[in-house]
C-alpha atoms as a PDB file:
ATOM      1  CA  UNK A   1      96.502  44.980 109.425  1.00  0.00           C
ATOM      2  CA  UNK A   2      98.814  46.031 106.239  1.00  0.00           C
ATOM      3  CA  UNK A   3     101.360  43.005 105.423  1.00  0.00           C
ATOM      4  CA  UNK A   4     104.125  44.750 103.966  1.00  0.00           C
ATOM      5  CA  UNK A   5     106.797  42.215 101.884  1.00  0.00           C
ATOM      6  CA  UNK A   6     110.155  42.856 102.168  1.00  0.00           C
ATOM      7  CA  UNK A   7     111.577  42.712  98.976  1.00  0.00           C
ATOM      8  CA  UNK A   8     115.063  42.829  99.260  1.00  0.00           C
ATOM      9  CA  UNK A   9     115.780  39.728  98.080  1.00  0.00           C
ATOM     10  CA  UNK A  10     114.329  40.045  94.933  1.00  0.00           C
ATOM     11  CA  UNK A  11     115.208  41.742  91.588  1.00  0.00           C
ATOM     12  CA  UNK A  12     111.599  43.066  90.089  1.00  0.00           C
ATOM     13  CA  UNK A  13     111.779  43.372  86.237  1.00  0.00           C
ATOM     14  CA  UNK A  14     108.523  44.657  84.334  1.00  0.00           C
ATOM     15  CA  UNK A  15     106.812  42.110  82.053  1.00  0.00           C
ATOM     16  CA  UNK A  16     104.334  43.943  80.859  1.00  0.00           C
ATOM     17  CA  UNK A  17     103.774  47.880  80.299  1.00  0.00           C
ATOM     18  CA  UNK A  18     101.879  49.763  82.841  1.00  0.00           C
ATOM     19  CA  UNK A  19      98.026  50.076  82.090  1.00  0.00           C
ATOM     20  CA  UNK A  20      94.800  51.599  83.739  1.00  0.00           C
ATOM     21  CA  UNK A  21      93.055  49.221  86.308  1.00  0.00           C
ATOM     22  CA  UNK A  22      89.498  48.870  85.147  1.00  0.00           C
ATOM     23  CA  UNK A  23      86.279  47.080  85.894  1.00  0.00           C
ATOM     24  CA  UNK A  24      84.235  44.523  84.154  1.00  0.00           C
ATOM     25  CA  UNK A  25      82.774  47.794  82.490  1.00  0.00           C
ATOM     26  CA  UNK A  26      85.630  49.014  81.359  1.00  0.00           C
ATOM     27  CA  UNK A  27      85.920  52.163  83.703  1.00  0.00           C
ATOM     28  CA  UNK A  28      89.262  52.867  85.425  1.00  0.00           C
ATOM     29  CA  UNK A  29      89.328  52.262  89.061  1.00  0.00           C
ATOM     30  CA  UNK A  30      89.988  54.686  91.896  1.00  0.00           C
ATOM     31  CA  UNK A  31      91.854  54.378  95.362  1.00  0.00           C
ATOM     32  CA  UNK A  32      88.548  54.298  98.139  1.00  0.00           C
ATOM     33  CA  UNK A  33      90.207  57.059  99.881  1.00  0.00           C
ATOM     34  CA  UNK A  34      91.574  59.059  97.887  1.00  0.00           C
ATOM     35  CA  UNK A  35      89.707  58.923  94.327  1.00  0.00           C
ATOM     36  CA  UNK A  36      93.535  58.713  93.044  1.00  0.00           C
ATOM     37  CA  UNK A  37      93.347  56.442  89.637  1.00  0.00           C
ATOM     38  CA  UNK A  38      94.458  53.264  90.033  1.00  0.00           C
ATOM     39  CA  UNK A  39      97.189  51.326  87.554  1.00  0.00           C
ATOM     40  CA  UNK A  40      98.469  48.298  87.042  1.00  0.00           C
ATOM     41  CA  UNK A  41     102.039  46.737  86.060  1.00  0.00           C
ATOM     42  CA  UNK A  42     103.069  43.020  85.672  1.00  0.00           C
ATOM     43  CA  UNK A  43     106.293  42.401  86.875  1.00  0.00           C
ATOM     44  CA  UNK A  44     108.458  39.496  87.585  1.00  0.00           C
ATOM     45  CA  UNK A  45     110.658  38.904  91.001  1.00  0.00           C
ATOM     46  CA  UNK A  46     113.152  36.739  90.543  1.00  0.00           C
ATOM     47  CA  UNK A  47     115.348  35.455  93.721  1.00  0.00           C
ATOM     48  CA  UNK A  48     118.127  32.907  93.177  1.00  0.00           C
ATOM     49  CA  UNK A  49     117.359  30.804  95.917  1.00  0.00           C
ATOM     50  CA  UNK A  50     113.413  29.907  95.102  1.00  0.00           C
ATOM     51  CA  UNK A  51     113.412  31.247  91.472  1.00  0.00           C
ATOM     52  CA  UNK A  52     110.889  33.697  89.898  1.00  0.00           C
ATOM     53  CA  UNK A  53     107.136  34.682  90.135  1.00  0.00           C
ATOM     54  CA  UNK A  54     105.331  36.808  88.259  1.00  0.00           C
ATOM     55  CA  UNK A  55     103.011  39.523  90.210  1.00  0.00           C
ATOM     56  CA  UNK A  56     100.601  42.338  89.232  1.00  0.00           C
ATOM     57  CA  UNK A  57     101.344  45.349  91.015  1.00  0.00           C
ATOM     58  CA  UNK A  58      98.574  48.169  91.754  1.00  0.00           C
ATOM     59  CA  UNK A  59     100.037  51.847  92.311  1.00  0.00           C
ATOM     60  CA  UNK A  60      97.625  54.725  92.828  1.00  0.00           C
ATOM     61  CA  UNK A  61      98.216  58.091  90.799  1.00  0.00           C
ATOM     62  CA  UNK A  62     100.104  58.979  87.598  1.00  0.00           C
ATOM     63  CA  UNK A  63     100.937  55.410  85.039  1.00  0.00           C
ATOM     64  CA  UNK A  64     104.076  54.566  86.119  1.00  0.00           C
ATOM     65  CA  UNK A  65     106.566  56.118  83.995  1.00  0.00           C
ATOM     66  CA  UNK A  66     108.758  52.472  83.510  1.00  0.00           C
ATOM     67  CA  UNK A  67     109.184  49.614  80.657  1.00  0.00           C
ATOM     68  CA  UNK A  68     109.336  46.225  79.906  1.00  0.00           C
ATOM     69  CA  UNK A  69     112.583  45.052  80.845  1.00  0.00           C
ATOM     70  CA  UNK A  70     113.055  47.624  83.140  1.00  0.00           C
ATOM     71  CA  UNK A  71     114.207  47.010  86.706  1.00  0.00           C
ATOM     72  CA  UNK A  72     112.231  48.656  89.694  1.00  0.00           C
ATOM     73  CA  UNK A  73     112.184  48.573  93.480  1.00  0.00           C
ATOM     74  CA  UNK A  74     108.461  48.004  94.664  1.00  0.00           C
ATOM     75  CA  UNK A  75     108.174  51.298  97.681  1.00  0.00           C
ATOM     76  CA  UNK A  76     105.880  49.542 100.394  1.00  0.00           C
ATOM     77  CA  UNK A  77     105.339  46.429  98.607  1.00  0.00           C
ATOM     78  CA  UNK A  78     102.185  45.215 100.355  1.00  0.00           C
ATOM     79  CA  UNK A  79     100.406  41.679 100.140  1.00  0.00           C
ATOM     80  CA  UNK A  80      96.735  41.681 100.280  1.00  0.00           C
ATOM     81  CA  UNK A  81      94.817  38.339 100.340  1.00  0.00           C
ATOM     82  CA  UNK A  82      91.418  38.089  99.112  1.00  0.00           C
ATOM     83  CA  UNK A  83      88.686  35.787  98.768  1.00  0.00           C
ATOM     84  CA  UNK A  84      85.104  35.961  96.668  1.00  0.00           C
ATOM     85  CA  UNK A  85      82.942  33.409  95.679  1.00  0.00           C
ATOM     86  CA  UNK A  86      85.112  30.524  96.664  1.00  0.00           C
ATOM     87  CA  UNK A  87      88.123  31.649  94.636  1.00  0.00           C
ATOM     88  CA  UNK A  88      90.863  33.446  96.483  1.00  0.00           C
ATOM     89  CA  UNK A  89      94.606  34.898  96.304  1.00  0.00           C
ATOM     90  CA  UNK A  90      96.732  37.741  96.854  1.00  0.00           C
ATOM     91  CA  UNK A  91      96.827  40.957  95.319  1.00  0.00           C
ATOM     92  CA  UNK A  92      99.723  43.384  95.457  1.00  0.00           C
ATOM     93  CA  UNK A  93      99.988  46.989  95.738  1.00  0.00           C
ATOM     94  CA  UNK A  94     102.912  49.324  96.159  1.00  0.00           C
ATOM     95  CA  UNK A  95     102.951  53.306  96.824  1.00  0.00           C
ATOM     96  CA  UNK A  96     105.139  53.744  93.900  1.00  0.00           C
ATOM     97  CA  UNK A  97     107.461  51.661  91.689  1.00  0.00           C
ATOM     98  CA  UNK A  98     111.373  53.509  91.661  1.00  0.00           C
ATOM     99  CA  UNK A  99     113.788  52.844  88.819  1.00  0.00           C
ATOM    100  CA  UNK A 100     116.759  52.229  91.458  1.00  0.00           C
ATOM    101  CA  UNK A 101     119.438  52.718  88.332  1.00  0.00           C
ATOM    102  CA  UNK A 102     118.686  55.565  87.508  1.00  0.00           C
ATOM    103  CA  UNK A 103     117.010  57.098  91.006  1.00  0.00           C
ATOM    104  CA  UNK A 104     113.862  58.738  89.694  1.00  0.00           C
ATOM    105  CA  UNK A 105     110.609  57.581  90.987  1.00  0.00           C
ATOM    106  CA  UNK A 106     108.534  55.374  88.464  1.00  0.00           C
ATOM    107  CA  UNK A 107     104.904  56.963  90.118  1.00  0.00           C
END
């Protein structure tokens, strides 16, 4: 089951730039299914009502082409709990993060 966040509410602003996804070894990552390389971005969503968190984002393919400061809209924001050796959380993951100002996809 996919849990897909609807992120509407929120403004997403990027914290931190882009930067390959790697392992304990130091190798990038890859998607399971499709070998695309994975990336990461740290970005902040802020909502005026409950305040702000601050998220990691994983999008498969190209390093997103944003900044820090930068606004983007997370496309299929998805929530993905996890749990391994007693520690657990969410991860996120988005099919690509859009620069809505400006209209050009970020991945």
């Amino acid at each position: 089951m996919n849990l897909y966040l609807d992120g509407s509410r929120y403004t997403f602003t990027v914290t931190k730039a882009p930067e390959a996804k790697t392992d304990q070894e130091g190798r990038q990552r890859t998607d399971r299914r499709t070998g695309e390389k994975l990336t990461v971005t740290q970005v902040m969503a802020l909502n005026a009502e409950d305040g702000a968190d601050v998220i990691t984002v994983t999008v498969a393919g190209e390093l997103p082409k944003v900044s820090v400061g930068q606004i983007v809209t997370p496309v299929e924001l998805e929530a993905l709990p996890w749990a391994t050796n007693g520690r657990n959380g969410v991860a996120y993951r988005a099919k690509s993060l859009d620069t809505p100002k400006q209209g050009v996809k970020a991945a």
